[in-house]
N, C-alpha and C. Protein backbone atom coordinates (compact mmCIF):
# COMPACT_ATOMS: atom_id res chain seq x y z
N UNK A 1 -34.52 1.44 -92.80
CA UNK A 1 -34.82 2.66 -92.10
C UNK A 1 -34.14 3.87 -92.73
N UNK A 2 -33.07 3.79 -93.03
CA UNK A 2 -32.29 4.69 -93.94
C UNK A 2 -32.08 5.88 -93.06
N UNK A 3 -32.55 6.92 -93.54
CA UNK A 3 -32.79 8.45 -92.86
C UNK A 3 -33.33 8.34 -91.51
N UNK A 4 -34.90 7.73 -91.49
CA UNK A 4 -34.94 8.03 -90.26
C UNK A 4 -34.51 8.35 -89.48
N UNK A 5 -34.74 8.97 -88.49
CA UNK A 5 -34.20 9.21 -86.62
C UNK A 5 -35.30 8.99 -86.10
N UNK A 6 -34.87 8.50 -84.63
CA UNK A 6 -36.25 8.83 -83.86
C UNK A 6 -35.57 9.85 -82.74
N UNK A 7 -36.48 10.10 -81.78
CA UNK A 7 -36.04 11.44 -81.30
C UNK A 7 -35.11 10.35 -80.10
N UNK A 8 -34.44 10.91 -79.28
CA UNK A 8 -33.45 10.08 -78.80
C UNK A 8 -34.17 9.69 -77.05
N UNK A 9 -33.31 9.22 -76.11
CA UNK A 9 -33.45 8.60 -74.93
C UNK A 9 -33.84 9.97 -73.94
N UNK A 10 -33.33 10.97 -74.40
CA UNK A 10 -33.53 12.38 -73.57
C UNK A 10 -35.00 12.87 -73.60
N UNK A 11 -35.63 12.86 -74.95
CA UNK A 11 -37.24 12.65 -74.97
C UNK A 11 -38.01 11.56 -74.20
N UNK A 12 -37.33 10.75 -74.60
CA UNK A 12 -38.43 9.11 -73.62
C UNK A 12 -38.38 9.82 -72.47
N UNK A 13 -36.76 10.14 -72.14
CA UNK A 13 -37.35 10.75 -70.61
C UNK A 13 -38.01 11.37 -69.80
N UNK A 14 -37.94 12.41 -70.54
CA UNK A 14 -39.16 13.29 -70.14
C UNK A 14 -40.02 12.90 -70.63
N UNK A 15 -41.14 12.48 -71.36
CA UNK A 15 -42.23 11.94 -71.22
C UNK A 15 -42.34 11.18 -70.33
N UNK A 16 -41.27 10.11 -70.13
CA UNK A 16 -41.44 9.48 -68.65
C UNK A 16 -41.31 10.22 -67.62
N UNK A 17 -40.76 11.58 -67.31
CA UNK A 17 -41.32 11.90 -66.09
C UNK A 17 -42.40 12.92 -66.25
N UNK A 18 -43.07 13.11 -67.16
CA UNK A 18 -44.28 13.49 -67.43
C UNK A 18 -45.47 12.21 -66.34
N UNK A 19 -45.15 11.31 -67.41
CA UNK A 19 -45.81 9.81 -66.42
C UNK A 19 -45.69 10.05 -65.57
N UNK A 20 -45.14 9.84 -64.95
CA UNK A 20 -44.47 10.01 -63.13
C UNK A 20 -45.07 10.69 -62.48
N UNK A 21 -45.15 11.79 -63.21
CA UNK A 21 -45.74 12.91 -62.12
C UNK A 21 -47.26 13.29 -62.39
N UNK A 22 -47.59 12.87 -63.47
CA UNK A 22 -49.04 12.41 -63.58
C UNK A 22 -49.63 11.55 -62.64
N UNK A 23 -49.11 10.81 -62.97
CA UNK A 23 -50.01 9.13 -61.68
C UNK A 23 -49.72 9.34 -60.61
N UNK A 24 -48.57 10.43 -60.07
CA UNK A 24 -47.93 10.06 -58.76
C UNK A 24 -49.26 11.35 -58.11
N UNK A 25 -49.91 12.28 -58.77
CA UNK A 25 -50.80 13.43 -58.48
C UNK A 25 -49.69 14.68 -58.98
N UNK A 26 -49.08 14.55 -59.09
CA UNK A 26 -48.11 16.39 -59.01
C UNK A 26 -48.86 17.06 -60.27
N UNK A 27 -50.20 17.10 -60.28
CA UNK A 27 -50.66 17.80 -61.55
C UNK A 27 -49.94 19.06 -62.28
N UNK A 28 -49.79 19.73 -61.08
CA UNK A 28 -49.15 21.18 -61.93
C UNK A 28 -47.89 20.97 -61.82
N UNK A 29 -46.72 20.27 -61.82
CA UNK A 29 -45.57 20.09 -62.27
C UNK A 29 -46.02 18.96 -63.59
N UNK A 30 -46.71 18.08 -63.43
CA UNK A 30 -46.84 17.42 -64.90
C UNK A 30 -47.33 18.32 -66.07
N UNK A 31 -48.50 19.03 -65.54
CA UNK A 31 -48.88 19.66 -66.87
C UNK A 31 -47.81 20.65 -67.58
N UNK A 32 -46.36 21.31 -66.69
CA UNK A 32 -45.59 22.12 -67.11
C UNK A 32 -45.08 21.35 -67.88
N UNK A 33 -44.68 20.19 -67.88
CA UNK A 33 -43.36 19.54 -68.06
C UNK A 33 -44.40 18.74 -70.03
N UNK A 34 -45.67 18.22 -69.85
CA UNK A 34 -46.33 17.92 -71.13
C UNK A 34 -46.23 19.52 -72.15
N UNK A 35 -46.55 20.29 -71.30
CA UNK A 35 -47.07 21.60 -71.95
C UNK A 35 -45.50 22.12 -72.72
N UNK A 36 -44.34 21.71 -72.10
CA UNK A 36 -43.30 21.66 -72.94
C UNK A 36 -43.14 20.58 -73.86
N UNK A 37 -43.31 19.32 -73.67
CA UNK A 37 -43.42 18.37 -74.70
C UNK A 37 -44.27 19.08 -75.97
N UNK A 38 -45.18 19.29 -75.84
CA UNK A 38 -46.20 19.74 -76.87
C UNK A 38 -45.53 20.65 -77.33
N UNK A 39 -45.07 21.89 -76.69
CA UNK A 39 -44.12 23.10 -77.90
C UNK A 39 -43.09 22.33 -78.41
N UNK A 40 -42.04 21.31 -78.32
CA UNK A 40 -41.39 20.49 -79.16
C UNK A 40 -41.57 20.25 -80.28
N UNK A 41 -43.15 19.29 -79.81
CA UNK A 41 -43.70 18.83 -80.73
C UNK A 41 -43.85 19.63 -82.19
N UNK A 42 -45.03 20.71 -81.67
CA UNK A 42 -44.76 21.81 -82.28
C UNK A 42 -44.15 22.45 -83.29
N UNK A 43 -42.50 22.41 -82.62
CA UNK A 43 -41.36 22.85 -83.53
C UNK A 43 -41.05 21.90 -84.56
N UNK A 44 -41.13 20.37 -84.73
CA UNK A 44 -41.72 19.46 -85.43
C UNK A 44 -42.35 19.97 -86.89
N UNK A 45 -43.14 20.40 -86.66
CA UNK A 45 -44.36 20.91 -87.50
C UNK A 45 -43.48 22.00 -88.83
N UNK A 46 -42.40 22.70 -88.14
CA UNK A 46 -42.09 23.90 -88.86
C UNK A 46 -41.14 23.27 -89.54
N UNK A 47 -41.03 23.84 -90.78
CA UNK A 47 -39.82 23.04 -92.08
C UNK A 47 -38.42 23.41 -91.50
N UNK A 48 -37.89 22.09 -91.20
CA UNK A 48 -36.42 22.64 -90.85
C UNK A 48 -36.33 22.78 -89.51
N UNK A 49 -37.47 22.51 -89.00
CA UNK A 49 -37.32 22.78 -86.90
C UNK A 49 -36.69 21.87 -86.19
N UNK A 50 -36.91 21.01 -87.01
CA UNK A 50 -36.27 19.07 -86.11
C UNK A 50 -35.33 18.48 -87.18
N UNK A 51 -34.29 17.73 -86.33
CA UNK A 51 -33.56 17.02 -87.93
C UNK A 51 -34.55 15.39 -87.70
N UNK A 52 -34.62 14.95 -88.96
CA UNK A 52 -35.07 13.72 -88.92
C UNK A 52 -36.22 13.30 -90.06
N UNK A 53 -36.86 12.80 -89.63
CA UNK A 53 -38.09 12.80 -90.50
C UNK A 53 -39.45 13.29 -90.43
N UNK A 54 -39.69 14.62 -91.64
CA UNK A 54 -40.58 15.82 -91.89
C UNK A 54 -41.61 15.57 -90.89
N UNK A 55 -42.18 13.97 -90.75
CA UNK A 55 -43.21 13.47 -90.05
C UNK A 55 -43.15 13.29 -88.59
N UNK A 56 -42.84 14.28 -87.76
CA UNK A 56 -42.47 14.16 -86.37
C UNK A 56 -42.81 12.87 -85.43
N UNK A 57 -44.31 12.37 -85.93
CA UNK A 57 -45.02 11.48 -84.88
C UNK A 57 -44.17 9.98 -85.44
N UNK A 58 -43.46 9.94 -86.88
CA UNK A 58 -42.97 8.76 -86.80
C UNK A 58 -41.63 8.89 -86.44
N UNK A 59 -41.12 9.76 -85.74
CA UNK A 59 -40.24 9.38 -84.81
C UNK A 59 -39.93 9.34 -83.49
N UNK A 60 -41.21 9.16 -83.13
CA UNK A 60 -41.91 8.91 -81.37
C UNK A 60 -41.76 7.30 -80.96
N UNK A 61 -42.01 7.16 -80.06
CA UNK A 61 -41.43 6.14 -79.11
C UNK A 61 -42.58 5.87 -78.41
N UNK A 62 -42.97 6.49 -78.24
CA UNK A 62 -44.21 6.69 -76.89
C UNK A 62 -45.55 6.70 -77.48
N UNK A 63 -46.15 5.90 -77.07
CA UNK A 63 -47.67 5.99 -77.59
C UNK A 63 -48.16 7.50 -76.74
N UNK A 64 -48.26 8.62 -77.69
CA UNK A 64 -48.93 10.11 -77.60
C UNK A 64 -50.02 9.65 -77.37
N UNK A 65 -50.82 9.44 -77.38
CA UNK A 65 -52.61 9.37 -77.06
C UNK A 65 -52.03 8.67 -75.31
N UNK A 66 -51.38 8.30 -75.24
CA UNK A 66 -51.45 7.80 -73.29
C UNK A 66 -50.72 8.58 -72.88
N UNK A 67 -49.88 10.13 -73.47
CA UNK A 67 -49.42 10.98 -72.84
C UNK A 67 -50.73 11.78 -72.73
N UNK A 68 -50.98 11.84 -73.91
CA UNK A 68 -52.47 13.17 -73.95
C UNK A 68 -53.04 12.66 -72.86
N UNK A 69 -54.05 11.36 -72.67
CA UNK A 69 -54.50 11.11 -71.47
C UNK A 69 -54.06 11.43 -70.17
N UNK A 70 -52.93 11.19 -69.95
CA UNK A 70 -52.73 11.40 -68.51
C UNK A 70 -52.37 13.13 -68.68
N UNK A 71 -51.47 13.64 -69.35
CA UNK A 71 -51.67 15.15 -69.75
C UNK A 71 -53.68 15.95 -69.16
N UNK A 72 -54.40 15.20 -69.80
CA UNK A 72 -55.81 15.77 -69.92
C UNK A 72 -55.94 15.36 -68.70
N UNK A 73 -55.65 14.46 -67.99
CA UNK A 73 -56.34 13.98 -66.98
C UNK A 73 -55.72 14.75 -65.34
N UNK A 74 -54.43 15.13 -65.35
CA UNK A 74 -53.49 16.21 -64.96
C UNK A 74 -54.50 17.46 -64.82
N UNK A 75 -54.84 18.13 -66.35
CA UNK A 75 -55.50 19.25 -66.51
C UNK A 75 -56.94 19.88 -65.24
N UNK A 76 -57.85 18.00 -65.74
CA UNK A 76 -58.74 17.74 -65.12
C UNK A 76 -59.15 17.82 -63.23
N UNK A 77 -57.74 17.50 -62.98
CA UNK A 77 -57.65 17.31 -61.68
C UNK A 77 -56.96 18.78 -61.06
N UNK A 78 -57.03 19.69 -61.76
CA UNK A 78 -56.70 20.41 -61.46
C UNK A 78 -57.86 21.90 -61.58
N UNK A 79 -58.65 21.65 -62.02
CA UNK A 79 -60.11 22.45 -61.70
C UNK A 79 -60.71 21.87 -60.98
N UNK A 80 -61.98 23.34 -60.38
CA UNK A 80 -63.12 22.62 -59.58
C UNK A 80 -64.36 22.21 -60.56
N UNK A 81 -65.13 21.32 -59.79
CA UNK A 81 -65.35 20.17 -59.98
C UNK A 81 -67.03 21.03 -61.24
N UNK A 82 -67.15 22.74 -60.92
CA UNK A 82 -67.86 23.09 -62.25
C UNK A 82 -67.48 23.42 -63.26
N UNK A 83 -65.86 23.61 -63.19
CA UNK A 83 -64.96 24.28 -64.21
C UNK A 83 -64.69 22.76 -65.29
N UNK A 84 -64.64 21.42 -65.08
CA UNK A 84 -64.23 20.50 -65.74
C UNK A 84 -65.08 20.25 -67.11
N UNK A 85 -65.95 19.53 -66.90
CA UNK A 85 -66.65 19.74 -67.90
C UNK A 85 -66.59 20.73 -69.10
N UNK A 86 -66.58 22.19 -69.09
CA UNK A 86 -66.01 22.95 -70.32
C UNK A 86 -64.83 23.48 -70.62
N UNK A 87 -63.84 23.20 -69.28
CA UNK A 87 -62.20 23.48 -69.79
C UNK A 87 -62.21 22.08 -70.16
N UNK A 88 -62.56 20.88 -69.80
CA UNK A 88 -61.69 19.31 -70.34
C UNK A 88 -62.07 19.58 -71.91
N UNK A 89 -63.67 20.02 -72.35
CA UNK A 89 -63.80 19.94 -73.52
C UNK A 89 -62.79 20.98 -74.44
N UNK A 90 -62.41 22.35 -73.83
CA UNK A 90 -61.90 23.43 -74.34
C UNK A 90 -60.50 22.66 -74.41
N UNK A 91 -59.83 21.83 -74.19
CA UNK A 91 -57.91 21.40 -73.69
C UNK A 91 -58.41 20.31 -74.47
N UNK A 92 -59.18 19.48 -74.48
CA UNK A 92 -59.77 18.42 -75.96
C UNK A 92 -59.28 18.94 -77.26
N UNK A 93 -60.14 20.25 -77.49
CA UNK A 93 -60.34 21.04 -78.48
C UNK A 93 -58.69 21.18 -79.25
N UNK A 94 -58.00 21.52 -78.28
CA UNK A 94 -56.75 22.70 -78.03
C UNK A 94 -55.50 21.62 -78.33
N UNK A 95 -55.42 20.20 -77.84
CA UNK A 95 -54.80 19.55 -78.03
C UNK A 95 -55.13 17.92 -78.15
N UNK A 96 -56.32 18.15 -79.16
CA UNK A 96 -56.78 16.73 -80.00
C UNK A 96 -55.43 16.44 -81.09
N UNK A 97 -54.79 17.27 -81.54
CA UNK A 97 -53.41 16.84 -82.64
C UNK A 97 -52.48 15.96 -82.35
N UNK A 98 -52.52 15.62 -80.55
CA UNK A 98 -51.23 14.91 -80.12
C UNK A 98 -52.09 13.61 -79.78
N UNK A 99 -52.86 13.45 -80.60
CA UNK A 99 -53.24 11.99 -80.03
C UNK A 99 -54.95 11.67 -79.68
N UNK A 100 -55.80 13.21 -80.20
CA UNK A 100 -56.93 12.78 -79.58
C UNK A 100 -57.54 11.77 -80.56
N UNK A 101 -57.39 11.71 -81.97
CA UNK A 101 -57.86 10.57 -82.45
C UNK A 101 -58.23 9.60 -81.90
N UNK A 102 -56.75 9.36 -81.33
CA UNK A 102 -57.20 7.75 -80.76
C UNK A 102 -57.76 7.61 -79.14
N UNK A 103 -58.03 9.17 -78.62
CA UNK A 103 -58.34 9.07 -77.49
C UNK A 103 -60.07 9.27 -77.91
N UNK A 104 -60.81 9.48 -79.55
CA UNK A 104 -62.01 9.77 -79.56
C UNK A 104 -62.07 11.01 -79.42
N UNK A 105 -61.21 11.70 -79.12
CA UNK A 105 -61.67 13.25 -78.68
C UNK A 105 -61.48 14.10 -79.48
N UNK A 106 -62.23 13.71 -81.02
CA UNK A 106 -62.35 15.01 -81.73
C UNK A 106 -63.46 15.65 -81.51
N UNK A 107 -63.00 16.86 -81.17
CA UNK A 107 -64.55 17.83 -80.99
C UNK A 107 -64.60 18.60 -82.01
């Protein structure tokens, strides 16, 4: 492993209470709490933003495509029922990088 890091127990956590408050319904406290995961992520991206390795996603823990899901699905449950359909596709669009691959959801 050498260099590597992965990001530490303070991340799992919050993604786990991302979970939490996804499944439990608290949509708009989950989506705050992903919508900060994702600017992390983010900072990841920029040279020098994270210590560890350049490749942010290999030092994740958490299968990202079952955060995105419940993240999208958070989103979902939180419009009415004509608004879903082109915000789910528009938040697809917006945050296919964290995982929509494997959720299929490249638009």
């Amino acid at each position: 492993m050498g260099g590597r890091r992965k990001l530490g127990p303070r991340t799992r956590s919050i993604f786990r209470v991302g979970q939490l408050l996804a499944r439990s319904g608290q949509n708009e406290a989950a989506i705050k709490v992903y919508k900060r995961l994702f600017d992390v992520l983010d900072l990841g991206r920029d040279a020098g933003g994270l210590p560890g390795d350049p490749d942010l996603y290999n030092m994740l823990e958490v299968d990202l495509g079952e955060q995105l899901a419940l993240f999208l699905r958070a989103l979902y449950n939180t419009w009415s029922p004509q608004e879903r359909p082109a915000q789910l596709l528009q938040a697809m669009r917006d945050y296919d990088e964290y995982g929509g691959a494997q959720l299929g959801c490249k638009a």
